[in-house]
N, C-alpha and C. Protein backbone atom coordinates (compact mmCIF):
# COMPACT_ATOMS: atom_id res chain seq x y z
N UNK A 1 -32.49 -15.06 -16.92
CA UNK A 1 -31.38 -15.84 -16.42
C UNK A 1 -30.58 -14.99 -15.44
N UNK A 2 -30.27 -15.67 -14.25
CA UNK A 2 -29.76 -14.56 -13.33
C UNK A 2 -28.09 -15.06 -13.00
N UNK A 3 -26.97 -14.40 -13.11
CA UNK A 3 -25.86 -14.68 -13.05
C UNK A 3 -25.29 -15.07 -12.23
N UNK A 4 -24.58 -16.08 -11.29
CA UNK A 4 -24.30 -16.19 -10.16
C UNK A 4 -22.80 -16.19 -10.10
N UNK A 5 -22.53 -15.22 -9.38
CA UNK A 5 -21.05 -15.25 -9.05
C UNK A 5 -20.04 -15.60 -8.60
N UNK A 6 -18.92 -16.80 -8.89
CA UNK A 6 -18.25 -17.48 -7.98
C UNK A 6 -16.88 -16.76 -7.64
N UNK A 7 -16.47 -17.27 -6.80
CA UNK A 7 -15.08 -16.81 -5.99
C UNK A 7 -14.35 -16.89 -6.88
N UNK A 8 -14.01 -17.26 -7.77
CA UNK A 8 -12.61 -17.22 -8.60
C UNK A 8 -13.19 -16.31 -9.56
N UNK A 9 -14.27 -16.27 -10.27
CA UNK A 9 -15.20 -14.74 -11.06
C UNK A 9 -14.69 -13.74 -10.09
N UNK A 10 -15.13 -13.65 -9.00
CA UNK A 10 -14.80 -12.20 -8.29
C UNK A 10 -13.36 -11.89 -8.56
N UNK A 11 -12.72 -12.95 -8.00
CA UNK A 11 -11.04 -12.57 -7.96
C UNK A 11 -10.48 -12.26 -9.22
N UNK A 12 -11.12 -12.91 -10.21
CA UNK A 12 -10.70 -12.28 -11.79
C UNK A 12 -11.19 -11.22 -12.65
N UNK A 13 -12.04 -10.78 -11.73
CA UNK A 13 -12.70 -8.83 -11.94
C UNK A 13 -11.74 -8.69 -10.89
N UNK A 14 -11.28 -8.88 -9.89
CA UNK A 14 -10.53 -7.86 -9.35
C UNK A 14 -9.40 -8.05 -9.93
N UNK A 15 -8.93 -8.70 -9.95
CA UNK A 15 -7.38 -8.58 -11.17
C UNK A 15 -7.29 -7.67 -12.10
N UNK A 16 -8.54 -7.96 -12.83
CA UNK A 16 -8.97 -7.23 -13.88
C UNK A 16 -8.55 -5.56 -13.86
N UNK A 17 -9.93 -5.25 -13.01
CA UNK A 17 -9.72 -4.08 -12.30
C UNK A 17 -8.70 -3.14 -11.80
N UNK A 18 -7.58 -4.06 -11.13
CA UNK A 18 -6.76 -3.78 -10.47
C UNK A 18 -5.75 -3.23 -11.56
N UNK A 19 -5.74 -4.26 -12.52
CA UNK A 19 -4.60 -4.13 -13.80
C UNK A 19 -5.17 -2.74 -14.37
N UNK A 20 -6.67 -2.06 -14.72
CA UNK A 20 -7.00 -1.41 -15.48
C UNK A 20 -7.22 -0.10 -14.86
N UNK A 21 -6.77 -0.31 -13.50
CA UNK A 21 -6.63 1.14 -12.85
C UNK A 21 -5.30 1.74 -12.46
N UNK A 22 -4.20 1.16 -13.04
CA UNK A 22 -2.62 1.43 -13.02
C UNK A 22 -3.09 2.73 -13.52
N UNK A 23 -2.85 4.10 -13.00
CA UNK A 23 -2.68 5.07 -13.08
C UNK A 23 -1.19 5.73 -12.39
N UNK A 24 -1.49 7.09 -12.92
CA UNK A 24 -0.43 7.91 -12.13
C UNK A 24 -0.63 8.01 -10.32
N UNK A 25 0.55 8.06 -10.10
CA UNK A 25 0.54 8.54 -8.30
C UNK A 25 0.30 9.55 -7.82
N UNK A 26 -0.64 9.45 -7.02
CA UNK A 26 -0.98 10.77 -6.18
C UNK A 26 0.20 11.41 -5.74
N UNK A 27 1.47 11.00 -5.21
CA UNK A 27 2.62 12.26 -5.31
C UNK A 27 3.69 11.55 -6.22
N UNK A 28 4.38 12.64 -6.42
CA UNK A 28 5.69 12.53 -7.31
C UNK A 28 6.94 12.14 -6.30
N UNK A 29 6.66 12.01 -5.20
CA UNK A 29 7.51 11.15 -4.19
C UNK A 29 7.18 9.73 -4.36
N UNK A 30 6.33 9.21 -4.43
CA UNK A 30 5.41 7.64 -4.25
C UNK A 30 6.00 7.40 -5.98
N UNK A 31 5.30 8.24 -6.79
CA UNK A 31 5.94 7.60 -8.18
C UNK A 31 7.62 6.90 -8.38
N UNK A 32 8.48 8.29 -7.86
CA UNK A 32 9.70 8.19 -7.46
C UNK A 32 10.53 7.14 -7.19
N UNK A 33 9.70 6.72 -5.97
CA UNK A 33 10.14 5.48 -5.15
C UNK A 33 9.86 4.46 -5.87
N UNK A 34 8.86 4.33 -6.55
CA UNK A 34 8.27 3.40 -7.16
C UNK A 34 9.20 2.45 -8.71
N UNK A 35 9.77 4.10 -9.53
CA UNK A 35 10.34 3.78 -10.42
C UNK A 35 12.40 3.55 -9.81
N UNK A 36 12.61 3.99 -8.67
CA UNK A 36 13.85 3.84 -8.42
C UNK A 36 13.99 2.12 -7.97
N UNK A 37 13.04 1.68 -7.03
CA UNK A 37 13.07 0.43 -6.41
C UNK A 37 12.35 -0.71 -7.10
N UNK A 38 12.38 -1.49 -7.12
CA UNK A 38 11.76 -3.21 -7.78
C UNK A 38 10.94 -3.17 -6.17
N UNK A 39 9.84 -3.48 -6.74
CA UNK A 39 8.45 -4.09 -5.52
C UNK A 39 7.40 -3.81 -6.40
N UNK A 40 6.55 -4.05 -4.97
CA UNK A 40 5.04 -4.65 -5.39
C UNK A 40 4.73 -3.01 -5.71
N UNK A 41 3.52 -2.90 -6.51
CA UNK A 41 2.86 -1.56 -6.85
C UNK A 41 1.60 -1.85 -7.46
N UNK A 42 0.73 -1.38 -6.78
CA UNK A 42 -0.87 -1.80 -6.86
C UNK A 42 -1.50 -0.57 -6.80
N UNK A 43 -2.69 -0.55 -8.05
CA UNK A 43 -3.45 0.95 -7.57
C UNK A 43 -5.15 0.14 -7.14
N UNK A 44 -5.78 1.24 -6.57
CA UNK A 44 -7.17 0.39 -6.05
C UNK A 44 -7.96 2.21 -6.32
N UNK A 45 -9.14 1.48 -6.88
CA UNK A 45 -10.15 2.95 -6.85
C UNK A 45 -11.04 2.39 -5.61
N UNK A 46 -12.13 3.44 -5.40
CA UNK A 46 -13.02 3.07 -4.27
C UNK A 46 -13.41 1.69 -4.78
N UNK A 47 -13.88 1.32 -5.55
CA UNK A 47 -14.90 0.05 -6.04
C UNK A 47 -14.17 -1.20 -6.02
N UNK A 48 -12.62 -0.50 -6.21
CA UNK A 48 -12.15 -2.06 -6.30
C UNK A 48 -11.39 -2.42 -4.72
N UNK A 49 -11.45 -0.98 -3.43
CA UNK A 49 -11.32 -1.31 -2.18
C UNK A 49 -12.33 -1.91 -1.66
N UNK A 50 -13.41 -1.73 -2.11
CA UNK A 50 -15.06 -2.16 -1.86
C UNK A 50 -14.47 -3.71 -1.96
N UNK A 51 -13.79 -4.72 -3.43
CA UNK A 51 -13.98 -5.52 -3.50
C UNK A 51 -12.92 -6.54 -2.77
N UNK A 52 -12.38 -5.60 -1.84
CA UNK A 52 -11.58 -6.00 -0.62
C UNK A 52 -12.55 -6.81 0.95
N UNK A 53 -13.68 -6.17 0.58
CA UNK A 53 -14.13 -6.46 1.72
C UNK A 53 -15.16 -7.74 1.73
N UNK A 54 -14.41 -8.70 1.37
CA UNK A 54 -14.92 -10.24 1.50
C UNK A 54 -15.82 -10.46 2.12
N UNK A 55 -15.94 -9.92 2.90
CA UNK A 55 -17.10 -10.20 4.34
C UNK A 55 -18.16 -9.59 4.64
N UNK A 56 -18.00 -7.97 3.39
CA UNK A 56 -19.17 -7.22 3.70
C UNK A 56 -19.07 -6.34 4.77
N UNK A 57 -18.03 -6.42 5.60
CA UNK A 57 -18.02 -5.67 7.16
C UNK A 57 -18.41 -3.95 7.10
N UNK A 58 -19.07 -3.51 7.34
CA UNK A 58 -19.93 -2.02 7.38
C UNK A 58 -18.56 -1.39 7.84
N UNK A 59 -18.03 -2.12 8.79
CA UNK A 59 -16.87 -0.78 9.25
C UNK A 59 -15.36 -0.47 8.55
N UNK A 60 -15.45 -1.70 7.82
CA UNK A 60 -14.72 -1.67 6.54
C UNK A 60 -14.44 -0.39 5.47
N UNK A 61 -16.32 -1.10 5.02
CA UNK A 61 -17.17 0.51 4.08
C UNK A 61 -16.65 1.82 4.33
N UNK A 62 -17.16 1.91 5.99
CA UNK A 62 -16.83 3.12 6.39
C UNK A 62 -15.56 3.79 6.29
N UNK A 63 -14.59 2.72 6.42
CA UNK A 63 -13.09 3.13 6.38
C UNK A 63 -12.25 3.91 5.55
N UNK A 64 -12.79 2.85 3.92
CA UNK A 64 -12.75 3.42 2.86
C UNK A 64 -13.72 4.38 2.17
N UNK A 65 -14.16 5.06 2.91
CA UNK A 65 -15.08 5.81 2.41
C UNK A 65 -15.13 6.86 2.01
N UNK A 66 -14.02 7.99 2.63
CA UNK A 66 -13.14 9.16 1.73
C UNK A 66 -11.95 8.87 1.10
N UNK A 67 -11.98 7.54 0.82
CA UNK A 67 -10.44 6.92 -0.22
C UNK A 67 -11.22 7.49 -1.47
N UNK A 68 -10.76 8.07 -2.51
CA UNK A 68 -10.94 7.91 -3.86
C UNK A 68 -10.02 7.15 -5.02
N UNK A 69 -8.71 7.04 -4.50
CA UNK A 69 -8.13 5.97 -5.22
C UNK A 69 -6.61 6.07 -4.12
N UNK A 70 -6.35 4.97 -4.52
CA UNK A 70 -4.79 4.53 -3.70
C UNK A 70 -3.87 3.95 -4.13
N UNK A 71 -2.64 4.06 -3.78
CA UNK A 71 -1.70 3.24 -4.64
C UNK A 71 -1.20 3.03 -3.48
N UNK A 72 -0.69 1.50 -3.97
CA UNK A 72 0.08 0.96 -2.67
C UNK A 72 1.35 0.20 -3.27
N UNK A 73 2.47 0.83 -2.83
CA UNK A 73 3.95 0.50 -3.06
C UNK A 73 4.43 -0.35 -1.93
N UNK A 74 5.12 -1.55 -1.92
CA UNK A 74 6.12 -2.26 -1.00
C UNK A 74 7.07 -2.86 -1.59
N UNK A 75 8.22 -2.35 -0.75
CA UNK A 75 9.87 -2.44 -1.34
C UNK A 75 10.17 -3.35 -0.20
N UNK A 76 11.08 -4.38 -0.67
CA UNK A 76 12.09 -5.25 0.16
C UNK A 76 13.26 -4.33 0.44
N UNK A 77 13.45 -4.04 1.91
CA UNK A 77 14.08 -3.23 2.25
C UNK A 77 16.06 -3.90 1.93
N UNK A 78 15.89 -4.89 2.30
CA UNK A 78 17.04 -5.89 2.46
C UNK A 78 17.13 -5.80 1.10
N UNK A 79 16.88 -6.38 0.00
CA UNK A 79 17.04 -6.83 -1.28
C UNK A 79 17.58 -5.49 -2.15
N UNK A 80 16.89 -4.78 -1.82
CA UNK A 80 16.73 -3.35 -2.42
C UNK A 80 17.29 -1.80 -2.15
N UNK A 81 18.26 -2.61 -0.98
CA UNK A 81 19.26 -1.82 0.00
C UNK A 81 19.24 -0.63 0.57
N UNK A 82 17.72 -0.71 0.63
CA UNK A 82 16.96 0.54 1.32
C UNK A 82 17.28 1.16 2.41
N UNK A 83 17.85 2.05 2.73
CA UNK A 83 18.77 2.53 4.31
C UNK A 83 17.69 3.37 5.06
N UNK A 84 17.95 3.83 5.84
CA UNK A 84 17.58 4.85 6.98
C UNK A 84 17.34 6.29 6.28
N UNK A 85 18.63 6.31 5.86
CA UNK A 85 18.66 7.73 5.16
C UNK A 85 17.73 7.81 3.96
N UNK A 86 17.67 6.62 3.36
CA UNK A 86 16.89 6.52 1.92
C UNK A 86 15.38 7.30 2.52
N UNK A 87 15.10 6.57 3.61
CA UNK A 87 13.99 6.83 4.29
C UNK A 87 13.32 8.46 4.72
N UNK A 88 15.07 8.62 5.41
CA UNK A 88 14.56 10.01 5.81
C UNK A 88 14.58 11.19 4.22
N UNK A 89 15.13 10.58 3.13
CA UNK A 89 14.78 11.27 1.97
C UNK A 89 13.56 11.22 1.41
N UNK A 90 13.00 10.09 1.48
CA UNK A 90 11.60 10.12 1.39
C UNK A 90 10.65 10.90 1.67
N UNK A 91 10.77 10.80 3.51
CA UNK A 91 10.26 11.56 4.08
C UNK A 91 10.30 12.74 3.51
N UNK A 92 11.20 13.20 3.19
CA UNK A 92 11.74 14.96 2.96
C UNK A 92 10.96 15.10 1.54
N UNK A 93 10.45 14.37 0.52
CA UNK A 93 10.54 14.61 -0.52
C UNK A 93 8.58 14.71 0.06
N UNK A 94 8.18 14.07 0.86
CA UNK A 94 6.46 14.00 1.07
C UNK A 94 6.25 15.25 1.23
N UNK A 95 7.78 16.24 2.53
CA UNK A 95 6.81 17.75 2.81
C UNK A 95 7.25 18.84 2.04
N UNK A 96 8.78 18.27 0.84
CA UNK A 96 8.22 18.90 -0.23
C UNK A 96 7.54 19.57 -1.29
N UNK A 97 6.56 18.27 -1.22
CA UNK A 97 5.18 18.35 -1.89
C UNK A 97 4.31 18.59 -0.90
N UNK A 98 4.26 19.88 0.47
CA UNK A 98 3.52 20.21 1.30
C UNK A 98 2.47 19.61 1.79
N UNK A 99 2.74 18.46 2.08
CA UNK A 99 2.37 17.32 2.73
C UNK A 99 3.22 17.67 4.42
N UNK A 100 1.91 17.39 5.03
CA UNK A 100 2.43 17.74 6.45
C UNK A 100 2.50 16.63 7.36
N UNK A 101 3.65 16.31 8.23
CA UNK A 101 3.23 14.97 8.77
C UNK A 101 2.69 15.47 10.24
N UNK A 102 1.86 14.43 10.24
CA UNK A 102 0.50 14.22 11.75
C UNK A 102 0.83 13.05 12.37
N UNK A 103 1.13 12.48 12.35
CA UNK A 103 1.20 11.27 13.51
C UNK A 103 2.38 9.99 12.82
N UNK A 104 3.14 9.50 14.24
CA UNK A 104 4.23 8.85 14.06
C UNK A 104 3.78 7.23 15.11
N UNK A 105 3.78 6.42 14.88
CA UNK A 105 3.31 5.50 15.59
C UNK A 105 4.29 3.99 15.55
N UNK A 106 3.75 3.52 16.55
CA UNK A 106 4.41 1.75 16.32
C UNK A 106 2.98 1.12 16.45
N UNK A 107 2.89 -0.02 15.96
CA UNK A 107 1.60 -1.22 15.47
C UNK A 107 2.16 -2.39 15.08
N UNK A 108 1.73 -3.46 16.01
CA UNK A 108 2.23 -4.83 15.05
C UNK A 108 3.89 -5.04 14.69
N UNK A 109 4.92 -4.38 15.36
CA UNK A 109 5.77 -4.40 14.94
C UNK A 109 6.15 -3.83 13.78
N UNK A 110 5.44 -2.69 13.72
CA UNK A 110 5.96 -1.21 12.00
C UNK A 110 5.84 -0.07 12.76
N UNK A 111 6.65 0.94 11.91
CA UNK A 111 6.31 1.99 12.77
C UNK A 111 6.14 3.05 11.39
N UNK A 112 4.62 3.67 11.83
CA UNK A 112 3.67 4.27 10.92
C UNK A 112 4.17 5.46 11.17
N UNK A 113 4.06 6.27 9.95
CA UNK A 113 4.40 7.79 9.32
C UNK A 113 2.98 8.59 9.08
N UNK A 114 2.19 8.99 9.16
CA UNK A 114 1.06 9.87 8.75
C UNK A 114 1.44 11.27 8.14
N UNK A 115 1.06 11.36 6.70
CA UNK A 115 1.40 12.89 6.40
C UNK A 115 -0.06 13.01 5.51
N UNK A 116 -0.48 13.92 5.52
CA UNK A 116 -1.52 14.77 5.03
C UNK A 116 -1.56 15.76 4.16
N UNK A 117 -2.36 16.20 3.09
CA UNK A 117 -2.42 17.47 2.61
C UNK A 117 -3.45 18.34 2.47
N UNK A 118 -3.66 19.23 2.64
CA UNK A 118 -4.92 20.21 2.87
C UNK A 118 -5.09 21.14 1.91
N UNK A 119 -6.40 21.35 1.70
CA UNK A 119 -6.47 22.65 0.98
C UNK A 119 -7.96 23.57 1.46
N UNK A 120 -7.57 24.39 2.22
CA UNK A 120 -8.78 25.26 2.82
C UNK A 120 -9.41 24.38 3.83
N UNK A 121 -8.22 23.34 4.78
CA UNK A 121 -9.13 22.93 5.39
C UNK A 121 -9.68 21.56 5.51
N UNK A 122 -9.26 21.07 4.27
CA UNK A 122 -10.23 19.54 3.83
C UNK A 122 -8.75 19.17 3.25
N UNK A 123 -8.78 17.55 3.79
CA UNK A 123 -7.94 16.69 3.45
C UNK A 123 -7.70 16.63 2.05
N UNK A 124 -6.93 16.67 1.83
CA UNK A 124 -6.90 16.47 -0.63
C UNK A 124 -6.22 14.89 -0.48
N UNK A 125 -5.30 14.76 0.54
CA UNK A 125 -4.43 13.45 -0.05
C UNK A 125 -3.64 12.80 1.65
N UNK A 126 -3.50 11.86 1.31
CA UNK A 126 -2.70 11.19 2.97
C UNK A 126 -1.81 10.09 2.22
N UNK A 127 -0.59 10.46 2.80
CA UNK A 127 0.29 9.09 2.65
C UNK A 127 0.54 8.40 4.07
N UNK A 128 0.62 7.23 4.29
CA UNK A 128 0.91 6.32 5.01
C UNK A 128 1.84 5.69 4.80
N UNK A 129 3.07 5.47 5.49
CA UNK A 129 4.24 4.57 5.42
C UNK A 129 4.17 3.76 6.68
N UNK A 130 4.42 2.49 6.21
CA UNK A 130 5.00 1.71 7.41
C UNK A 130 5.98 0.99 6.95
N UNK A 131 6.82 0.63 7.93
CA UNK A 131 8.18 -0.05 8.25
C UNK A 131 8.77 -1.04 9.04
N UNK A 132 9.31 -1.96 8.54
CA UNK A 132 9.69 -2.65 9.54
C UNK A 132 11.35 -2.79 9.26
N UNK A 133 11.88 -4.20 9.59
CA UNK A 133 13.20 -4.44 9.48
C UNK A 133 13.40 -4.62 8.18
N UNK A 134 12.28 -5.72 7.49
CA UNK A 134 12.25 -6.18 6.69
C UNK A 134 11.62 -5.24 4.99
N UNK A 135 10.43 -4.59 5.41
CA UNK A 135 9.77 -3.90 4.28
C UNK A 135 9.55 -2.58 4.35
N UNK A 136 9.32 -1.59 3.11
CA UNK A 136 8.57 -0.44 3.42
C UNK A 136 7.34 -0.70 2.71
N UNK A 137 6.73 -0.59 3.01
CA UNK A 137 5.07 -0.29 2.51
C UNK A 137 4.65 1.26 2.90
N UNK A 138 3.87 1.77 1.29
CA UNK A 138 3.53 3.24 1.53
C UNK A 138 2.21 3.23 0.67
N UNK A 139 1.29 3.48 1.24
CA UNK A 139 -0.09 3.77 1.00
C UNK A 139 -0.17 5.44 0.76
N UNK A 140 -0.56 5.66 -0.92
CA UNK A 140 -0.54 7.17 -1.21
C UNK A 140 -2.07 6.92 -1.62
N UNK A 141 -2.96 8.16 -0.54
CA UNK A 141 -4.44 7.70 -0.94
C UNK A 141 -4.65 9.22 -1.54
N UNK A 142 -5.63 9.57 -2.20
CA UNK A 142 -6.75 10.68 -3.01
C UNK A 142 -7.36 10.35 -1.70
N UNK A 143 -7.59 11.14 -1.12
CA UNK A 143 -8.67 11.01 -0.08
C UNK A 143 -8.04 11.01 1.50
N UNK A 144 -8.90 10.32 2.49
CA UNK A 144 -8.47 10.41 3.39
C UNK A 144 -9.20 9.25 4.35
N UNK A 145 -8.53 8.90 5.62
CA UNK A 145 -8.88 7.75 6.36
C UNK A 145 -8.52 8.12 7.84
N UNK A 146 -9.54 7.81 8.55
CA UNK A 146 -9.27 7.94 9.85
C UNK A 146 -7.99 7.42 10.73
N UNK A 147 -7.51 8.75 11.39
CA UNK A 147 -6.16 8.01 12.11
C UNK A 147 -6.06 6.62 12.23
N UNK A 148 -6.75 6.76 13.64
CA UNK A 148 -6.74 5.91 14.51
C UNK A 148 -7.07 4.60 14.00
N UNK A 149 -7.76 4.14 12.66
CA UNK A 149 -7.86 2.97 11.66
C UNK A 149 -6.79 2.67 10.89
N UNK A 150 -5.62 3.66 11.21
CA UNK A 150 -4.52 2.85 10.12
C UNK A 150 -3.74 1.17 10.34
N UNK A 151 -3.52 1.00 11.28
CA UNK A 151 -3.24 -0.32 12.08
C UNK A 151 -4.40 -1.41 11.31
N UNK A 152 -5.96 -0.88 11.33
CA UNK A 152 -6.38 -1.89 11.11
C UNK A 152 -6.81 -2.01 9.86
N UNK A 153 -6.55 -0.96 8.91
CA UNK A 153 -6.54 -0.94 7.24
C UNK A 153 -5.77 -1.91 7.02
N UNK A 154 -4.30 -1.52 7.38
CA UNK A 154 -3.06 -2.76 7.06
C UNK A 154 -3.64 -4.00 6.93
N UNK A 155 -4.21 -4.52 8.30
CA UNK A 155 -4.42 -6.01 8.53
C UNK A 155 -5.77 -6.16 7.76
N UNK A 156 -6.14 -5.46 7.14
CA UNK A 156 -7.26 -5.76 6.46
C UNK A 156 -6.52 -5.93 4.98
N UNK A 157 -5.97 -5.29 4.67
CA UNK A 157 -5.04 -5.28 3.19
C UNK A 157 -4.31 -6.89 3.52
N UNK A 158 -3.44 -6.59 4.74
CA UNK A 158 -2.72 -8.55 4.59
C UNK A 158 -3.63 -9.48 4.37
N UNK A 159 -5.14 -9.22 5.17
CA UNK A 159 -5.63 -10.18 5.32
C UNK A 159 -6.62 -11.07 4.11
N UNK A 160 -6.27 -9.57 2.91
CA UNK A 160 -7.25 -10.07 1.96
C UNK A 160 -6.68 -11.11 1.00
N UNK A 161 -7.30 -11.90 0.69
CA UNK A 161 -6.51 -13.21 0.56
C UNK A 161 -6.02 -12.63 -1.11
N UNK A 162 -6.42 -12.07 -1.99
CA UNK A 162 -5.51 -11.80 -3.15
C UNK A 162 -4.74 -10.71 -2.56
N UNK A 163 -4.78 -9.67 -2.26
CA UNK A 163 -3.91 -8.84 -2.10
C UNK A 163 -2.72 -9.46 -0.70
N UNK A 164 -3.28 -10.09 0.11
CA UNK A 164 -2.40 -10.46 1.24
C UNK A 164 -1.36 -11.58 0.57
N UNK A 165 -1.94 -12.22 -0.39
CA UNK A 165 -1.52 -13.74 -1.09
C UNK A 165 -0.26 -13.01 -2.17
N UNK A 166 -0.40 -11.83 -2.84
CA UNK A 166 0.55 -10.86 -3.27
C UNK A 166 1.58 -10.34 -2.56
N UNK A 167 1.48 -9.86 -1.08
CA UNK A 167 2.31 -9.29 -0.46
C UNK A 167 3.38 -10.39 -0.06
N UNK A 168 2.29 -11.64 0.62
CA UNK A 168 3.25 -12.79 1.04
C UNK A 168 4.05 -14.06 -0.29
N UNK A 169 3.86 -13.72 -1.20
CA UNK A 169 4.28 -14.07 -2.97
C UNK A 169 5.60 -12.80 -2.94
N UNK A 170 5.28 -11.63 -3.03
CA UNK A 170 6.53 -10.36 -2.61
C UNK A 170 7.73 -11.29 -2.12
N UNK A 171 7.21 -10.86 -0.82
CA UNK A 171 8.14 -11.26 0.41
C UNK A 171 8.76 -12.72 -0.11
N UNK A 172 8.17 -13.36 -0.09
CA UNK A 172 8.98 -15.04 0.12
C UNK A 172 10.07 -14.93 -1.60
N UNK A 173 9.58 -14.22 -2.29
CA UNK A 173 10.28 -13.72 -3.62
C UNK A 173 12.22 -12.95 -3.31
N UNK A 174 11.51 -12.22 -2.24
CA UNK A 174 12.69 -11.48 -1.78
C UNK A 174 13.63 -12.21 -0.99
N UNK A 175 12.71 -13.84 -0.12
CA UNK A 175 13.93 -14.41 0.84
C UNK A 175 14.44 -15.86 -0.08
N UNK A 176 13.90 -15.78 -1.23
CA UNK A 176 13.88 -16.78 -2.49
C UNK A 176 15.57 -16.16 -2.50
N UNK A 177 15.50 -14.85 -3.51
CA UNK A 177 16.66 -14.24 -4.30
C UNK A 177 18.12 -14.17 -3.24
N UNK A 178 17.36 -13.77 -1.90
CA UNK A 178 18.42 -13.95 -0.78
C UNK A 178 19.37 -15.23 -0.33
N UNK A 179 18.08 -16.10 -0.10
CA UNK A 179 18.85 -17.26 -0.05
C UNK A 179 19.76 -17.67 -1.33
N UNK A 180 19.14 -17.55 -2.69
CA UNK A 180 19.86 -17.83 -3.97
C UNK A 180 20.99 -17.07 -3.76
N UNK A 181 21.52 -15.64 -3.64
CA UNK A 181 22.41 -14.80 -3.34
C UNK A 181 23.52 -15.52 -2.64
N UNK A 182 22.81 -16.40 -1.30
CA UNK A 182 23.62 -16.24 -0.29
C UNK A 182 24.48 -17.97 -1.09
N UNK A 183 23.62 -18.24 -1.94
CA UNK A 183 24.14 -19.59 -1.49
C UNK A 183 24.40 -19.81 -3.00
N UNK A 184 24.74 -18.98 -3.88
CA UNK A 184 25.55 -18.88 -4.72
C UNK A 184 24.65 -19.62 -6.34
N UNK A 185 23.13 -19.92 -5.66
CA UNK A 185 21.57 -20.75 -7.07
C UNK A 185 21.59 -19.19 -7.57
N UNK A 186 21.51 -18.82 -8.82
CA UNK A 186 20.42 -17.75 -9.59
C UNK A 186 19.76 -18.76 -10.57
N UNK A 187 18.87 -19.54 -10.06
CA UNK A 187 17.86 -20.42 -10.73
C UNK A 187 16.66 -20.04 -10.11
């Protein structure tokens, strides 16, 4: 008897998965943030970034291919009264933990942080932050990912319909509580 796998089976091993790989954070900055702020917090091992890639796309594969596990944090910046400075403490707390930052960028309307850590040479760990008006999102990977692919990791993460369907569930959560705030509903 041969098993055939449907779309809502997949999506409920990745849930699965997803729930059963809540581990610790690759830095004690990312944990930090994590336990000070209310947001989304997701961990992914290679197998369950694998089960990101809906489509099979090879260059996908490739992408994730020195990831060994990742955690991905996003805070409502607005809701959660996240400042500038909060930010640049952040920052401070990544080269702390001798994490070096490499590249500063804008994409899509965010503007990306690259910090790295080395040992003899070889990547050990990369955090990724991006930012907008609205969110921080910080990708703390075991591993490592090509620069110049960070732009299109993101849109591959929005685009995946559980994890993107999470981020945009986040968000509309955060302009839910706002509007309730503003307009005096906590229903």
């Amino acid at each position: 008897m041969k098993l055939q796998l449907t779309p809502d089976m997949v999506r409920i091993v990745l849930i699965v998965l997803i729930a059963a790989s809540q581990a610790v954070a690759q830095t004690k900055t990312t944990q930090a943030l994590d336990q000070k702020y209310e947001g989304l917090s997701l961990f992914f091992y290679r197998n369950t970034l694998r089960m990101l890639n809906q489509t099979d796309d090879p260059a996908f594969d490739d992408l994730i291919k020195d990831i060994e596990k990742m955690r991905f944090v996003m805070i409502n910046r607005a809701t959660e009264k996240f400042t500038e400075s909060d930010y640049k403490n952040l920052l401070a707390g990544y080269k702390s933990e001798a994490y070096e930052e490499i590249m500063t960028g804008r994409a899509d309307g965010r503007t990306f942080t690259v910090y790295v850590k080395e040992n003899n040479g070889n990547v050990k760990g990369t955090v990724i932050l991006a930012k907008d008006e609205t969110s921080l999102l910080v990708l703390d990977m075991l591993g490592k990912i090509a620069l110049t692919k960070v732009p299109e990791f993101f849109k591959t993460i929005d685009g995946s319909t559980d994890i993107g369907g999470k981020i945009k569930g986040f968000l509309s959560n955060g302009d839910e509580k706002n509007r309730n705030a503003d307009t005096g509903n906590n229903h």
